[in-house]
C-alpha atoms as a PDB file:
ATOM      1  CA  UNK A   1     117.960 -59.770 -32.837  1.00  0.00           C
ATOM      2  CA  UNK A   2     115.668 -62.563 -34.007  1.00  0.00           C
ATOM      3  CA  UNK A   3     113.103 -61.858 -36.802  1.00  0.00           C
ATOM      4  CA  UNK A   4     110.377 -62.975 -34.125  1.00  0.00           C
ATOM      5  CA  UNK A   5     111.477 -60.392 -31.729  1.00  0.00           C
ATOM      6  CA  UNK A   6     111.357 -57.375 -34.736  1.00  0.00           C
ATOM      7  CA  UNK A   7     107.391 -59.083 -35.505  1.00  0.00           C
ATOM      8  CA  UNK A   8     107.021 -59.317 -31.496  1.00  0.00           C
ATOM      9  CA  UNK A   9     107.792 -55.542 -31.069  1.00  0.00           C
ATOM     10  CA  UNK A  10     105.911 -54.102 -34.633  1.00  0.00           C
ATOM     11  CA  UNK A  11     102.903 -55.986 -32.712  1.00  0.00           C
ATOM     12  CA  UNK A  12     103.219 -54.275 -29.809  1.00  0.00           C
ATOM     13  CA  UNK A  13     103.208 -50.820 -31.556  1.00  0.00           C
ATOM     14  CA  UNK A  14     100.080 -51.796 -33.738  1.00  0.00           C
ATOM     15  CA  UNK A  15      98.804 -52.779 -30.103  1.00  0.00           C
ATOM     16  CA  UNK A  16      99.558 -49.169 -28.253  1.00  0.00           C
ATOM     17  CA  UNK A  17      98.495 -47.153 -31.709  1.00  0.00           C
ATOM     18  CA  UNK A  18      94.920 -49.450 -31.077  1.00  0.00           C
ATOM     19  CA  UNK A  19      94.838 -48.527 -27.544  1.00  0.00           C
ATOM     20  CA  UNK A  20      95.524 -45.039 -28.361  1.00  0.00           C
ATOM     21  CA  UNK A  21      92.822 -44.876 -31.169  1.00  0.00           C
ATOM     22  CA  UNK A  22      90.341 -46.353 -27.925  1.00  0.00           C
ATOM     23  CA  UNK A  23      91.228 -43.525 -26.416  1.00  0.00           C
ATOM     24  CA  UNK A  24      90.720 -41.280 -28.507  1.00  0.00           C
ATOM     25  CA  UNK A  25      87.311 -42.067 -29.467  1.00  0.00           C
ATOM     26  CA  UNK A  26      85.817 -42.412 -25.325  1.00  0.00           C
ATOM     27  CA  UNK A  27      88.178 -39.897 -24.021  1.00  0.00           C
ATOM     28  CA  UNK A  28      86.973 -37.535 -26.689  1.00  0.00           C
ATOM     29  CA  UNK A  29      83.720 -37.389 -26.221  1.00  0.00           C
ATOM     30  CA  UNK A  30      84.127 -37.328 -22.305  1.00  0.00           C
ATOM     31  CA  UNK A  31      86.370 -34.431 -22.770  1.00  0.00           C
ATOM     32  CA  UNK A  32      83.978 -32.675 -25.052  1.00  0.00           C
ATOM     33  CA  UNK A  33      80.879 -32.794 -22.635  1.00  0.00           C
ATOM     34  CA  UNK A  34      83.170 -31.668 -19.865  1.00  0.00           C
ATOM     35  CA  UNK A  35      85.178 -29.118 -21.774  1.00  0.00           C
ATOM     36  CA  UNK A  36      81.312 -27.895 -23.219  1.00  0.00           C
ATOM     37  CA  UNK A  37      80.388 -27.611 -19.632  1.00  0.00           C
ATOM     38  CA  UNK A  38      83.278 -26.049 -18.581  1.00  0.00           C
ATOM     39  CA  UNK A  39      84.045 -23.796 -21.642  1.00  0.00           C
ATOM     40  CA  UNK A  40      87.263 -25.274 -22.874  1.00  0.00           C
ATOM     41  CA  UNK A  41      87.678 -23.694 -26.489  1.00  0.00           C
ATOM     42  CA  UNK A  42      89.878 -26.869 -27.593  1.00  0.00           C
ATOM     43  CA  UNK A  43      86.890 -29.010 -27.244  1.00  0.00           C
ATOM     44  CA  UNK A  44      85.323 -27.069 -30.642  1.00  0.00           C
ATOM     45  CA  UNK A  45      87.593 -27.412 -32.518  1.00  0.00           C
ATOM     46  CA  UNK A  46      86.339 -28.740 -36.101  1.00  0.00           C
ATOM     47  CA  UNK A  47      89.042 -30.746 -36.734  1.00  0.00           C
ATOM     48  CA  UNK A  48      89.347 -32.292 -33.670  1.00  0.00           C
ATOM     49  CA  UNK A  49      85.333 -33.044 -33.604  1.00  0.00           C
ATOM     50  CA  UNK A  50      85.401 -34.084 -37.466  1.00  0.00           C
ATOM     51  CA  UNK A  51      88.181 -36.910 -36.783  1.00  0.00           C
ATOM     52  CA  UNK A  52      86.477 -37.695 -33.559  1.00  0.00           C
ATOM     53  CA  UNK A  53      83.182 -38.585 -35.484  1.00  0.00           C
ATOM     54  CA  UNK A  54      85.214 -40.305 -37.840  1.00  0.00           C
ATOM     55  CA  UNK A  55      86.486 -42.671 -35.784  1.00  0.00           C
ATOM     56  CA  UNK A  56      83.381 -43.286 -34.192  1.00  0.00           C
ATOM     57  CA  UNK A  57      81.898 -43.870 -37.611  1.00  0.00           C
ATOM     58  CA  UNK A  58      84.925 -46.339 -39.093  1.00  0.00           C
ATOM     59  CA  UNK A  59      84.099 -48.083 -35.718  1.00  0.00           C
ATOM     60  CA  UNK A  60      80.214 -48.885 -35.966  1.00  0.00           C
ATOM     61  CA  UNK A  61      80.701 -48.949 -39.714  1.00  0.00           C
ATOM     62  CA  UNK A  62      82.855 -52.239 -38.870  1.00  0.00           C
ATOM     63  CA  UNK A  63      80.876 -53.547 -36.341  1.00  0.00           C
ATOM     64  CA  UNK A  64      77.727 -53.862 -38.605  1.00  0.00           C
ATOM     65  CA  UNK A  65      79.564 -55.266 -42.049  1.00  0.00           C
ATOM     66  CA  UNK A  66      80.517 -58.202 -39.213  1.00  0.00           C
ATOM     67  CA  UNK A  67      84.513 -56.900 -39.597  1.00  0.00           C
ATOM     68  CA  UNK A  68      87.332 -57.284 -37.264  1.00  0.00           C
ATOM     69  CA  UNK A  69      89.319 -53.743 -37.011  1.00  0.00           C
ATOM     70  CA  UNK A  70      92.060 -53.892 -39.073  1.00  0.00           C
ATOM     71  CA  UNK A  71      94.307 -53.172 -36.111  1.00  0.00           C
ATOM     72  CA  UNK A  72      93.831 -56.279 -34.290  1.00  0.00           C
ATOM     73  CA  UNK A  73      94.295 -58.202 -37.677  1.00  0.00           C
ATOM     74  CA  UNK A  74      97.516 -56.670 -38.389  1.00  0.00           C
ATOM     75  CA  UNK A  75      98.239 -57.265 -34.055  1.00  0.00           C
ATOM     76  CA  UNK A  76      97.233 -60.677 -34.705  1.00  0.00           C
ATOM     77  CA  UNK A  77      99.398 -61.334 -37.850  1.00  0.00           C
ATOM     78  CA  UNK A  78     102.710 -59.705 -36.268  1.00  0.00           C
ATOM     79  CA  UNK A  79     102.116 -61.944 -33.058  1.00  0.00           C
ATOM     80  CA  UNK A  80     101.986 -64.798 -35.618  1.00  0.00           C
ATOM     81  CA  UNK A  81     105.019 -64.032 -37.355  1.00  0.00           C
ATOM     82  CA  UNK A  82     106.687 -63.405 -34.098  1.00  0.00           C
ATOM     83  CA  UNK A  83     105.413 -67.240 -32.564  1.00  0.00           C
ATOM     84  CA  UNK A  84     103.259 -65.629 -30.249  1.00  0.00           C
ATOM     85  CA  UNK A  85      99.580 -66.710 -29.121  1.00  0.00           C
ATOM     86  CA  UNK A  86      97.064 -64.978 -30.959  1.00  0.00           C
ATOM     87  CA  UNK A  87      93.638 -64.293 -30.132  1.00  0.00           C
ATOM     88  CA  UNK A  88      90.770 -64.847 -32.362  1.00  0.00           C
ATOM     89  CA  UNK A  89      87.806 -61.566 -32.470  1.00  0.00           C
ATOM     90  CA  UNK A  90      87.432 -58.447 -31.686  1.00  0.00           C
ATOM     91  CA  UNK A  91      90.547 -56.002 -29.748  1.00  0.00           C
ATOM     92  CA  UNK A  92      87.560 -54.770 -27.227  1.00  0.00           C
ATOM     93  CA  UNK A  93      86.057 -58.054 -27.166  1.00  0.00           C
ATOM     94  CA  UNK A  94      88.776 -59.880 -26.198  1.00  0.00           C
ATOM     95  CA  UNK A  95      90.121 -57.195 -23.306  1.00  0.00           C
ATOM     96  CA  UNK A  96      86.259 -57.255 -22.344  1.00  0.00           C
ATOM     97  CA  UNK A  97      87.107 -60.432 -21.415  1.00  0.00           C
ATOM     98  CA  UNK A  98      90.695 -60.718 -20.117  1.00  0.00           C
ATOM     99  CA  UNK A  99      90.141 -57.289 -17.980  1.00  0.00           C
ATOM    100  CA  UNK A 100      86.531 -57.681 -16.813  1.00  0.00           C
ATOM    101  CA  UNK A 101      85.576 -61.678 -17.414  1.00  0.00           C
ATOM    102  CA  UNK A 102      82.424 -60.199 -19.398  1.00  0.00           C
ATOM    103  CA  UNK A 103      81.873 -62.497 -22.802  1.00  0.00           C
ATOM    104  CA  UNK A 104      79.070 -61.426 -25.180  1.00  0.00           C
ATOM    105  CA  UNK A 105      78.546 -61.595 -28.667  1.00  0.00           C
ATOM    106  CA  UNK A 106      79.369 -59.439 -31.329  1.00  0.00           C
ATOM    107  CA  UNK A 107      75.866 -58.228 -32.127  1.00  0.00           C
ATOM    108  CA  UNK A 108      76.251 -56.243 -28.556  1.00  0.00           C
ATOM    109  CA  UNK A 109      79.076 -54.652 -29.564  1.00  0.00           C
ATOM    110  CA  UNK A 110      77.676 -53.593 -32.205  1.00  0.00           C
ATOM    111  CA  UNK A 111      74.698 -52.154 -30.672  1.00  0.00           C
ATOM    112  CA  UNK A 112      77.159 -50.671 -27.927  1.00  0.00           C
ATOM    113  CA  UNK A 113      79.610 -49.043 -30.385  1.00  0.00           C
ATOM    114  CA  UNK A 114      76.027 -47.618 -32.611  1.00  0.00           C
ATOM    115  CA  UNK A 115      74.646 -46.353 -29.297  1.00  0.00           C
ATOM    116  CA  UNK A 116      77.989 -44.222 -28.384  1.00  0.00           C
ATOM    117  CA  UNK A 117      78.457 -42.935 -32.262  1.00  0.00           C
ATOM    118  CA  UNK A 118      74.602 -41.824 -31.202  1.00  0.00           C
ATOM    119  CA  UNK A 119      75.819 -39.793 -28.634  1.00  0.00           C
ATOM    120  CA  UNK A 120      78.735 -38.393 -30.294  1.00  0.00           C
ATOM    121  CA  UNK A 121      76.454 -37.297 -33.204  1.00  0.00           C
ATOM    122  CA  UNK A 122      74.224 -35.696 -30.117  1.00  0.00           C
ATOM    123  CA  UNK A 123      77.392 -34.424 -28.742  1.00  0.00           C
ATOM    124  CA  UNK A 124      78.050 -32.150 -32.043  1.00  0.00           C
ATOM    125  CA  UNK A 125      74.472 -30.271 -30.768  1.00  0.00           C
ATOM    126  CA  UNK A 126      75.413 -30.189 -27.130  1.00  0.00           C
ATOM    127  CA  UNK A 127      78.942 -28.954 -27.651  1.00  0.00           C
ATOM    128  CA  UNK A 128      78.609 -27.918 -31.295  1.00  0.00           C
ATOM    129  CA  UNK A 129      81.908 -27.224 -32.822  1.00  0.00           C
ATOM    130  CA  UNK A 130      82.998 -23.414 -34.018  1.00  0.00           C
ATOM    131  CA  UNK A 131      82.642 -22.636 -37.378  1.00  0.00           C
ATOM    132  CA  UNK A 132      85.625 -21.828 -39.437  1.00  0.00           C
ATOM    133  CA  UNK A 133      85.602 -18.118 -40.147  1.00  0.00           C
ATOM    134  CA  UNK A 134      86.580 -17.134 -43.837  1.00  0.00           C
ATOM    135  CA  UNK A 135      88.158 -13.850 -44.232  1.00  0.00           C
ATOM    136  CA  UNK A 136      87.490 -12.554 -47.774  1.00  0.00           C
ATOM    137  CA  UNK A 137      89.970 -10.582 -49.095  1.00  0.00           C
ATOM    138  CA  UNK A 138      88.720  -7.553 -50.589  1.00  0.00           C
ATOM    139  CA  UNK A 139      86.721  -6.932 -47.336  1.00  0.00           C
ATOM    140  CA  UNK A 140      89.980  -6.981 -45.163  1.00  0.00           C
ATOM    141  CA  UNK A 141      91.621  -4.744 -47.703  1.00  0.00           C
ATOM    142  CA  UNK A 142      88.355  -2.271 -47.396  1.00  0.00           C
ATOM    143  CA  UNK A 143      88.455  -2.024 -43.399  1.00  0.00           C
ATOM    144  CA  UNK A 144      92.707  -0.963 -43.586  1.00  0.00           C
END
């Protein structure tokens, strides 16, 4: 195999771990208003919620310091390696426009991206996430 087909494929796994990470972040908090509604147990999970508002936060974060995710530069820099075309902005941005032939500018991304880290946030009152119990000791040893 050719070096540009090993840059070609690394691409194409940066591209499905992005896709994924999209995913993650709207299917989350879909799946968290539904699973609060319908009493899923999953959907409280702290961990689960705490890397779901993570992502939501590395997201916005980068949309206001004017960034590009790192993702789509590494994409970008594999497809370059590998010969490929290359496009130039934002992952969302640019599938925005392939998928839906919707063009904006990056300021309303960034305003859309801040307004659904607004309703995550909201989400942690609506569907708040259970607390992690701590077991002392001593008190466990008292009740055998």
């Amino acid at each position: 195999m050719t070096d540009s087909l090993y840059y070609r494929i690394a691409a194409d796994v940066v591209l499905a771990v992005h896709v994924g990470f999209v995913l993650f972040v709207i299917l989350g908090l879909v799946l968290t208003l539904i699973g609060g509604v319908r009493g899923w147990s999953w959907v409280k999970n702290p961990w689960f919620r705490l890397g779901h508002l993570l992502a939501i936060g590395v997201v916005v974060a980068q949309a206001w310091l004017g960034e590009i995710c790192r993702l789509t530069t590494l994409e970008m820099a594999l497809r370059s390696r590998a010969g490929d075309a290359v496009y130039s902005g934002s992952f969302i941005a640019h599938w925005m426009e392939t998928l839906l032939y919707y063009e904006a500018p990056l300021w309303v991304f960034a305003i859309g991206y801040t307004v659904f880290g607004l309703l995550v946030v909201a989400s942690w009152f609506i569907v708040p996430p259970r607390r992690r119990v701590r077991h002392n000791r001593a008190k466990l040893k008292e009740t055998e």
